[in-house]
PDB file of N, CA and C in Angstrom:
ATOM      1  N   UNK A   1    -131.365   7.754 -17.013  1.00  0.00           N
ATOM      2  CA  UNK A   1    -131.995   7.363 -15.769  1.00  0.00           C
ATOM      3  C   UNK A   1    -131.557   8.316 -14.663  1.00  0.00           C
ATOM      4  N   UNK A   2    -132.432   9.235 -13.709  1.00  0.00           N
ATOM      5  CA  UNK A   2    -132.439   9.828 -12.682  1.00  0.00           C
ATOM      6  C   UNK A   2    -131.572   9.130 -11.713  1.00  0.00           C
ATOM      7  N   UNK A   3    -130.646   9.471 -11.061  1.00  0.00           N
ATOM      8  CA  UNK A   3    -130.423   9.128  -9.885  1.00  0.00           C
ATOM      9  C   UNK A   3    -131.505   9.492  -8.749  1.00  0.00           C
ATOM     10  N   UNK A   4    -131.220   8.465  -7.491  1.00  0.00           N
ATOM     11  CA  UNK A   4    -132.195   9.040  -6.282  1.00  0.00           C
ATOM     12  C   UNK A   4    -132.781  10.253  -6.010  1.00  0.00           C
ATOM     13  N   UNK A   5    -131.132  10.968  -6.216  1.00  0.00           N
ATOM     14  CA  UNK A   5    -131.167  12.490  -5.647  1.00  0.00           C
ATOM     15  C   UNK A   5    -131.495  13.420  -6.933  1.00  0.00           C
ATOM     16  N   UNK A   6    -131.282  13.007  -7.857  1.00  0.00           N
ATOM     17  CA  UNK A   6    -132.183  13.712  -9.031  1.00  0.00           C
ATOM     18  C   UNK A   6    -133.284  13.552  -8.712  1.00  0.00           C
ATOM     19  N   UNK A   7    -133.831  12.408  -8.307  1.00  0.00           N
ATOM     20  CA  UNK A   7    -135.205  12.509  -8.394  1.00  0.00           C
ATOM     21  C   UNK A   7    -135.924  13.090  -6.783  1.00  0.00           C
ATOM     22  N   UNK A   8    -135.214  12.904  -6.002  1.00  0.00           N
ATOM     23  CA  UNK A   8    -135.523  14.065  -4.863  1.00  0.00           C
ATOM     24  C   UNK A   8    -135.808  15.502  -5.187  1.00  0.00           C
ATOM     25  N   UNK A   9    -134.831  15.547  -5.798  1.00  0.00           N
ATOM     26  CA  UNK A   9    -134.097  17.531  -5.980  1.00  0.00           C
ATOM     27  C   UNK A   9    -136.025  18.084  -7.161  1.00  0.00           C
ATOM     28  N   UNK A  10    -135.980  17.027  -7.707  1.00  0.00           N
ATOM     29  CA  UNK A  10    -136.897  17.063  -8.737  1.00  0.00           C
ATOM     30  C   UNK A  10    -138.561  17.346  -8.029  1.00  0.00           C
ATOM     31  N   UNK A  11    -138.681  16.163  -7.059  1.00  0.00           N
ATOM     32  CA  UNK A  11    -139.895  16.411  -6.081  1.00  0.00           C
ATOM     33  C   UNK A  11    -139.669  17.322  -4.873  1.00  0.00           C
ATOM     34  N   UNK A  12    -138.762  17.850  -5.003  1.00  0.00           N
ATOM     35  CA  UNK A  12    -138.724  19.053  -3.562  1.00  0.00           C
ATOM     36  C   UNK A  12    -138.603  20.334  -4.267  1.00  0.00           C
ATOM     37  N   UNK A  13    -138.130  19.976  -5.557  1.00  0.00           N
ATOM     38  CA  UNK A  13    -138.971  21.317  -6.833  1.00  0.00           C
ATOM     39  C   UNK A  13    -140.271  21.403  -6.815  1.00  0.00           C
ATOM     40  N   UNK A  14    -140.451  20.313  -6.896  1.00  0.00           N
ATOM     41  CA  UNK A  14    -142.080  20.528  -7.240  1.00  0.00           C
ATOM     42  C   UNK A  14    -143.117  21.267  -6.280  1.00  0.00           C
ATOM     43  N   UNK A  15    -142.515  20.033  -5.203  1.00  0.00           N
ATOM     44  CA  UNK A  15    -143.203  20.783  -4.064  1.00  0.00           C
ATOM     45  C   UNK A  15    -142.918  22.360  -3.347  1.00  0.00           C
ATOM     46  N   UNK A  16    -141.579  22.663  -3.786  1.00  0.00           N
ATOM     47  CA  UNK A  16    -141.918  24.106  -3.432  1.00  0.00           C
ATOM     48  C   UNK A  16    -142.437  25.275  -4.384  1.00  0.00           C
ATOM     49  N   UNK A  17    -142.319  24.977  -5.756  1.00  0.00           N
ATOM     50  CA  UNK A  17    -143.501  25.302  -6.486  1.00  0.00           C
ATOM     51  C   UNK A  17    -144.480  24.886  -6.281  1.00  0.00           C
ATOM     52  N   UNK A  18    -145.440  24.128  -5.916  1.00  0.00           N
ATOM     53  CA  UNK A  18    -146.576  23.382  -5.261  1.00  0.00           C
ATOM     54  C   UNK A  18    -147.238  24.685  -3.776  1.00  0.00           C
ATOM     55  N   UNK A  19    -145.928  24.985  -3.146  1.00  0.00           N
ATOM     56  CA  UNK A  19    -146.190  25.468  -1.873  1.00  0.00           C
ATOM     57  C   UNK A  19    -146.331  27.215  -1.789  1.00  0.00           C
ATOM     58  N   UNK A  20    -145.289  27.393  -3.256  1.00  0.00           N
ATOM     59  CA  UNK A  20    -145.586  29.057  -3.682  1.00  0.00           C
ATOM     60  C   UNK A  20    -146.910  29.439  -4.115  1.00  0.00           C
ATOM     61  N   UNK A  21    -147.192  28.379  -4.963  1.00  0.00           N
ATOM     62  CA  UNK A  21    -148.430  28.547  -5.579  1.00  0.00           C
ATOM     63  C   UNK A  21    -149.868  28.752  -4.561  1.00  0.00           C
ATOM     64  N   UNK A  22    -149.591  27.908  -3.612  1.00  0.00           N
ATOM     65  CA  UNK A  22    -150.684  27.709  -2.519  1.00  0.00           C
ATOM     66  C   UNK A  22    -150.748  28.675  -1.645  1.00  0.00           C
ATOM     67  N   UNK A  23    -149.539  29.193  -1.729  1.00  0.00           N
ATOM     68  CA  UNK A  23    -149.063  30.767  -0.916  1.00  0.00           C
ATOM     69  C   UNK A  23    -149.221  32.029  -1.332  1.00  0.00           C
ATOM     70  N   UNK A  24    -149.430  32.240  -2.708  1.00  0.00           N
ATOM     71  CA  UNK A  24    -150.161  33.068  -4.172  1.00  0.00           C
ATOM     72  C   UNK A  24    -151.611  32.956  -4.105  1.00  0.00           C
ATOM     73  N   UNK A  25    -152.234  31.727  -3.666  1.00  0.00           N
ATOM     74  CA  UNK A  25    -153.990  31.656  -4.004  1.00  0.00           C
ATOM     75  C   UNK A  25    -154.436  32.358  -2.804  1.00  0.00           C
ATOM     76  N   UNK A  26    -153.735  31.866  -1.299  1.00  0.00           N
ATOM     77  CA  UNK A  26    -154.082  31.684  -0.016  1.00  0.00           C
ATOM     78  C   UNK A  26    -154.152  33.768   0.241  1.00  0.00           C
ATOM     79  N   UNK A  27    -153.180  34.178  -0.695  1.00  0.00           N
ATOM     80  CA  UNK A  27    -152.984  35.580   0.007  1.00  0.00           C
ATOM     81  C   UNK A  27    -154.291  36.361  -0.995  1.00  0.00           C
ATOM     82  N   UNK A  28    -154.569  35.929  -2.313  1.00  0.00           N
ATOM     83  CA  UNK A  28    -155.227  36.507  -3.304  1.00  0.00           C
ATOM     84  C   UNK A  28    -156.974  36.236  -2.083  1.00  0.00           C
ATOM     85  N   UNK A  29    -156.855  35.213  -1.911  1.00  0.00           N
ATOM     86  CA  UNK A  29    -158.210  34.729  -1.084  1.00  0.00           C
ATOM     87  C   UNK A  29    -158.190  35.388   0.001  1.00  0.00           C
ATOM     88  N   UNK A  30    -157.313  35.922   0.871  1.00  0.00           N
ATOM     89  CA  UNK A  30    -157.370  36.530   1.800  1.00  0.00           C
ATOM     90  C   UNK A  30    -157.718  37.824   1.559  1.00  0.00           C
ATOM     91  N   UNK A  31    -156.684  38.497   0.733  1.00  0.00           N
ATOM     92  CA  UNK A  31    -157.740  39.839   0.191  1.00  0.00           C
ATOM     93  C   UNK A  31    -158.826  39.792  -0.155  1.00  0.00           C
ATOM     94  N   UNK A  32    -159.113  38.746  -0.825  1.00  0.00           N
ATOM     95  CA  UNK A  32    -160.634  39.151  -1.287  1.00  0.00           C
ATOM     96  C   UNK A  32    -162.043  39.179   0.158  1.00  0.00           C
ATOM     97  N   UNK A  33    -160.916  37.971   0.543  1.00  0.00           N
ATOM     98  CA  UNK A  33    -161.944  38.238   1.977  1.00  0.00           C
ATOM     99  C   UNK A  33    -162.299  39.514   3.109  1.00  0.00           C
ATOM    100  N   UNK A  34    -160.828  39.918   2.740  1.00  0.00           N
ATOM    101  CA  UNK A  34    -160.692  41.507   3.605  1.00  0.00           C
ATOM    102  C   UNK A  34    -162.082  42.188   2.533  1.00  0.00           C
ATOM    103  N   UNK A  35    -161.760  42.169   1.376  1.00  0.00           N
ATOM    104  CA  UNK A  35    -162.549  43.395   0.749  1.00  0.00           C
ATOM    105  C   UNK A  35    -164.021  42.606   0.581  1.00  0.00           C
ATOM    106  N   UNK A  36    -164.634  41.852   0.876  1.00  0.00           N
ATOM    107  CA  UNK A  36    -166.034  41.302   1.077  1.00  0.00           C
ATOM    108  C   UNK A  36    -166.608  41.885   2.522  1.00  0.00           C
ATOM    109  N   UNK A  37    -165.459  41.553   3.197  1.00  0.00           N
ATOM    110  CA  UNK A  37    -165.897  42.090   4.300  1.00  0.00           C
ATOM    111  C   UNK A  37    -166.110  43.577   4.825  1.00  0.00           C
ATOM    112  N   UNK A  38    -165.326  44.552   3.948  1.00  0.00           N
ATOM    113  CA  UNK A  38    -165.439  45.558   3.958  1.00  0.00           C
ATOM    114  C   UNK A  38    -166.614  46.227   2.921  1.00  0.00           C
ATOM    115  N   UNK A  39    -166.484  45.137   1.972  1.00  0.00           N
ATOM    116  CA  UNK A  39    -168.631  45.580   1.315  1.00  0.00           C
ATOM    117  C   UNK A  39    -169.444  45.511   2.364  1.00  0.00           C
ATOM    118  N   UNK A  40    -169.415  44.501   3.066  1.00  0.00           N
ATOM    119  CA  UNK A  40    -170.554  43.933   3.720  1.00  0.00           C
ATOM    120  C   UNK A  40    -170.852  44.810   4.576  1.00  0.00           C
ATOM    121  N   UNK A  41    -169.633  45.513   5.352  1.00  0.00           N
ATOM    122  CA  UNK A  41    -170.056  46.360   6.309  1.00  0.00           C
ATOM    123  C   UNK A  41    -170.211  47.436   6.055  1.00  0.00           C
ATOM    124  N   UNK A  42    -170.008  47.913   4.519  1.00  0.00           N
ATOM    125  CA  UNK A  42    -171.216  49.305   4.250  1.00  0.00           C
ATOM    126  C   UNK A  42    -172.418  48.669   4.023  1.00  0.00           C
ATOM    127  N   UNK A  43    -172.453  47.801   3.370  1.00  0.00           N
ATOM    128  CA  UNK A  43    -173.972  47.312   2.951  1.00  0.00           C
ATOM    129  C   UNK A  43    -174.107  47.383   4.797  1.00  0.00           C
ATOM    130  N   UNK A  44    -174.137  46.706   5.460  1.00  0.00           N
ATOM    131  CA  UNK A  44    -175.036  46.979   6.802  1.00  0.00           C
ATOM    132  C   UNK A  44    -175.038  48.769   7.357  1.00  0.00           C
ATOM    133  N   UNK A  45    -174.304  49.341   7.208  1.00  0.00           N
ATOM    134  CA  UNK A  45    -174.490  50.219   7.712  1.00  0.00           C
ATOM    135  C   UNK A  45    -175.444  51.590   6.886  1.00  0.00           C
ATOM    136  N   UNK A  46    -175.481  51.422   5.586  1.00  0.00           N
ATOM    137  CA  UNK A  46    -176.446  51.695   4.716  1.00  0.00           C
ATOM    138  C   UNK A  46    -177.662  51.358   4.942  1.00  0.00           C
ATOM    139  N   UNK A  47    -178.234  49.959   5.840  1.00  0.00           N
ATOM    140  CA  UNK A  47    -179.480  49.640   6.001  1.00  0.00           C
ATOM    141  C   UNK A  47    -179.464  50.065   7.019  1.00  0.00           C
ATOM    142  N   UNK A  48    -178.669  49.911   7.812  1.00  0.00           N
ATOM    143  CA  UNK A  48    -178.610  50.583   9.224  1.00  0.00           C
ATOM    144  C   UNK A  48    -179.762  52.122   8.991  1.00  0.00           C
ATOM    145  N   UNK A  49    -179.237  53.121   8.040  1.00  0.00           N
ATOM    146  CA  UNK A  49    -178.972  54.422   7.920  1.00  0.00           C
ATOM    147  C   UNK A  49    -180.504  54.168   7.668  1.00  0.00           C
ATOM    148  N   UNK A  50    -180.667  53.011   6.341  1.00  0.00           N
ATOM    149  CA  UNK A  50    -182.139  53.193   5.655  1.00  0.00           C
ATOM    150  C   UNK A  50    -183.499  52.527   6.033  1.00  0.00           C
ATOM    151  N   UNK A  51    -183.117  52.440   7.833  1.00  0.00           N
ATOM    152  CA  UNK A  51    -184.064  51.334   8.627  1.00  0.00           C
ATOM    153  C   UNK A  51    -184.367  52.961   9.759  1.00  0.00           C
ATOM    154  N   UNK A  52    -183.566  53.325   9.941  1.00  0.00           N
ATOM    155  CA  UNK A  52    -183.554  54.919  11.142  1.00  0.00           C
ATOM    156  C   UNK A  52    -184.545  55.444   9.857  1.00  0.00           C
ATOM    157  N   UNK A  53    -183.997  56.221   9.058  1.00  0.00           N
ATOM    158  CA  UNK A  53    -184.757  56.910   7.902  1.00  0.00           C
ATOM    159  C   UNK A  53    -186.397  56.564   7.965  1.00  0.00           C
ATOM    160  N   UNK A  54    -186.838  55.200   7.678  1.00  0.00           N
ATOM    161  CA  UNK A  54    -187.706  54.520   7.562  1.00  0.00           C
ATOM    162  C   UNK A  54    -188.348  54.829   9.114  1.00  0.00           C
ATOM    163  N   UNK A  55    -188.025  54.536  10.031  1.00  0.00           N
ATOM    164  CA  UNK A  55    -188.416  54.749  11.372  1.00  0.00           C
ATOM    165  C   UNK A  55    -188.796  56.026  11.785  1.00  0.00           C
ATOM    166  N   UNK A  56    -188.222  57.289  11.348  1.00  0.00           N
ATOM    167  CA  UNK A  56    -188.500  58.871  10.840  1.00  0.00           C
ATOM    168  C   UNK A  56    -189.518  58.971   9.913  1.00  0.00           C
ATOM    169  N   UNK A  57    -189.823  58.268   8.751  1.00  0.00           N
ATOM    170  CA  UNK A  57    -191.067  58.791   7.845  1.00  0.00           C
ATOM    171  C   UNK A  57    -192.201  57.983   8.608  1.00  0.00           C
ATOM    172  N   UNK A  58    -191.672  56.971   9.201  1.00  0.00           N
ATOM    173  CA  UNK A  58    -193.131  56.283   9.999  1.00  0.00           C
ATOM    174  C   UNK A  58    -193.644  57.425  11.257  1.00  0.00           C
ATOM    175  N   UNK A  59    -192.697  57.934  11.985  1.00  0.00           N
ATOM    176  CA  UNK A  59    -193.275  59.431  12.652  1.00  0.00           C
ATOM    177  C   UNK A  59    -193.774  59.773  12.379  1.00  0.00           C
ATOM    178  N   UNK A  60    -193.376  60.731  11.429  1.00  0.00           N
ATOM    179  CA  UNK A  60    -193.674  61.736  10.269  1.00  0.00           C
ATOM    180  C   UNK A  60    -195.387  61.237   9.793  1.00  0.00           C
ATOM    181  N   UNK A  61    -195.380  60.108   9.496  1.00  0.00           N
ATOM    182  CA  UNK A  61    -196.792  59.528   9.281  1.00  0.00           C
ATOM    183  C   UNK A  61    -197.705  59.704  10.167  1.00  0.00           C
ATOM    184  N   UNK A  62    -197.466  59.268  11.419  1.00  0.00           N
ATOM    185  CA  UNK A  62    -198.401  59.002  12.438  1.00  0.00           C
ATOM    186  C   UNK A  62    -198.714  60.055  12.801  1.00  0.00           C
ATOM    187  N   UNK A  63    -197.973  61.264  12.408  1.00  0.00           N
ATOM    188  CA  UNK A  63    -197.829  62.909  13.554  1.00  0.00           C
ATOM    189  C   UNK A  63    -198.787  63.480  12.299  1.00  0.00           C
ATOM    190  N   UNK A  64    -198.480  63.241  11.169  1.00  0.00           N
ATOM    191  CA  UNK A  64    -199.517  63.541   9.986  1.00  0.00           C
ATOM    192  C   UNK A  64    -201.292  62.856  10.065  1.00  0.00           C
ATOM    193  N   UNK A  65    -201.291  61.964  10.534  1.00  0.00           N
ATOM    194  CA  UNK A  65    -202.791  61.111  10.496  1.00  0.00           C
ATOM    195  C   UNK A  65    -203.819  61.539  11.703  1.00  0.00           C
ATOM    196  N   UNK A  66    -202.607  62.015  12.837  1.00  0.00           N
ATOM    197  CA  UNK A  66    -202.711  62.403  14.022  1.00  0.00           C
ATOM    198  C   UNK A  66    -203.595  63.547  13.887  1.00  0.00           C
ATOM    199  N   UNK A  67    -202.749  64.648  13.015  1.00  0.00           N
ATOM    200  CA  UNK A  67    -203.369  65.886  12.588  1.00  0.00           C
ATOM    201  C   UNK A  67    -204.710  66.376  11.827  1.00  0.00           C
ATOM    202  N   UNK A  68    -204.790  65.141  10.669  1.00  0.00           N
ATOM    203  CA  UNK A  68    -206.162  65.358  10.214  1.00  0.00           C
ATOM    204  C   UNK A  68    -207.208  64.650  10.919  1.00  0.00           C
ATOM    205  N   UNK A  69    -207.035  63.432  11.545  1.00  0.00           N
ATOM    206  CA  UNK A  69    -207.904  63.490  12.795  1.00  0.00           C
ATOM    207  C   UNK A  69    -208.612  64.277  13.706  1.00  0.00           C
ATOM    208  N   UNK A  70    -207.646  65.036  14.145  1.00  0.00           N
ATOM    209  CA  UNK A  70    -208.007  66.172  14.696  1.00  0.00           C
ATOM    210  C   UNK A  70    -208.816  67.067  13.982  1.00  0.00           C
ATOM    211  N   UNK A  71    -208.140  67.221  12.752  1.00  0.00           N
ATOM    212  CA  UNK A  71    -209.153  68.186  11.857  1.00  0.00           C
ATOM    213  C   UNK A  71    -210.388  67.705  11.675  1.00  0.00           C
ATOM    214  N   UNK A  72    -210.506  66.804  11.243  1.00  0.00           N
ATOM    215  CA  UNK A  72    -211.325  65.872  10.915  1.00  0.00           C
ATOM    216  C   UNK A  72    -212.515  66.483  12.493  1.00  0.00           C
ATOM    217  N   UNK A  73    -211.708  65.900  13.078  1.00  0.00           N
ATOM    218  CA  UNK A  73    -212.553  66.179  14.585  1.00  0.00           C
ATOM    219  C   UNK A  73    -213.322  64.698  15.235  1.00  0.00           C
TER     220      UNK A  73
END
């Protein structure tokens, strides 16, 4: 049979294994959050890049339609 304090010593084990563990997930989750967030913000800045691009061939279009118009007459 446990004494009191055995059985203290026993649940304040636990719980600080309990509290390492939560301190192991909490930091693993935190990185992952750093590095999601650091996808995310190439993914935006990639559309960023491929929305300008897009906005340039739409020029490029209009300055082209522009031209055979003209030819056109």
């Amino acid at each position: 049979m446990l004494t009191t304090i055995e059985q203290l010593n026993e649940k304040i084990d636990a719980m600080v294994t309990r509290y390492e563990t939560m301190k192991n997930e909490n930091e693993t989750l935190r990185m992952e959050l750093i590095s999601c967030k650091g996808q995310s913000e190439a993914k935006d800045a990639t559309i960023n890049k491929l929305e300008e691009e897009n906005a340039l061939k739409d020029i490029e279009i209009e300055e082209i339609v522009k031209k055979i118009e003209i030819a056109l007459g």
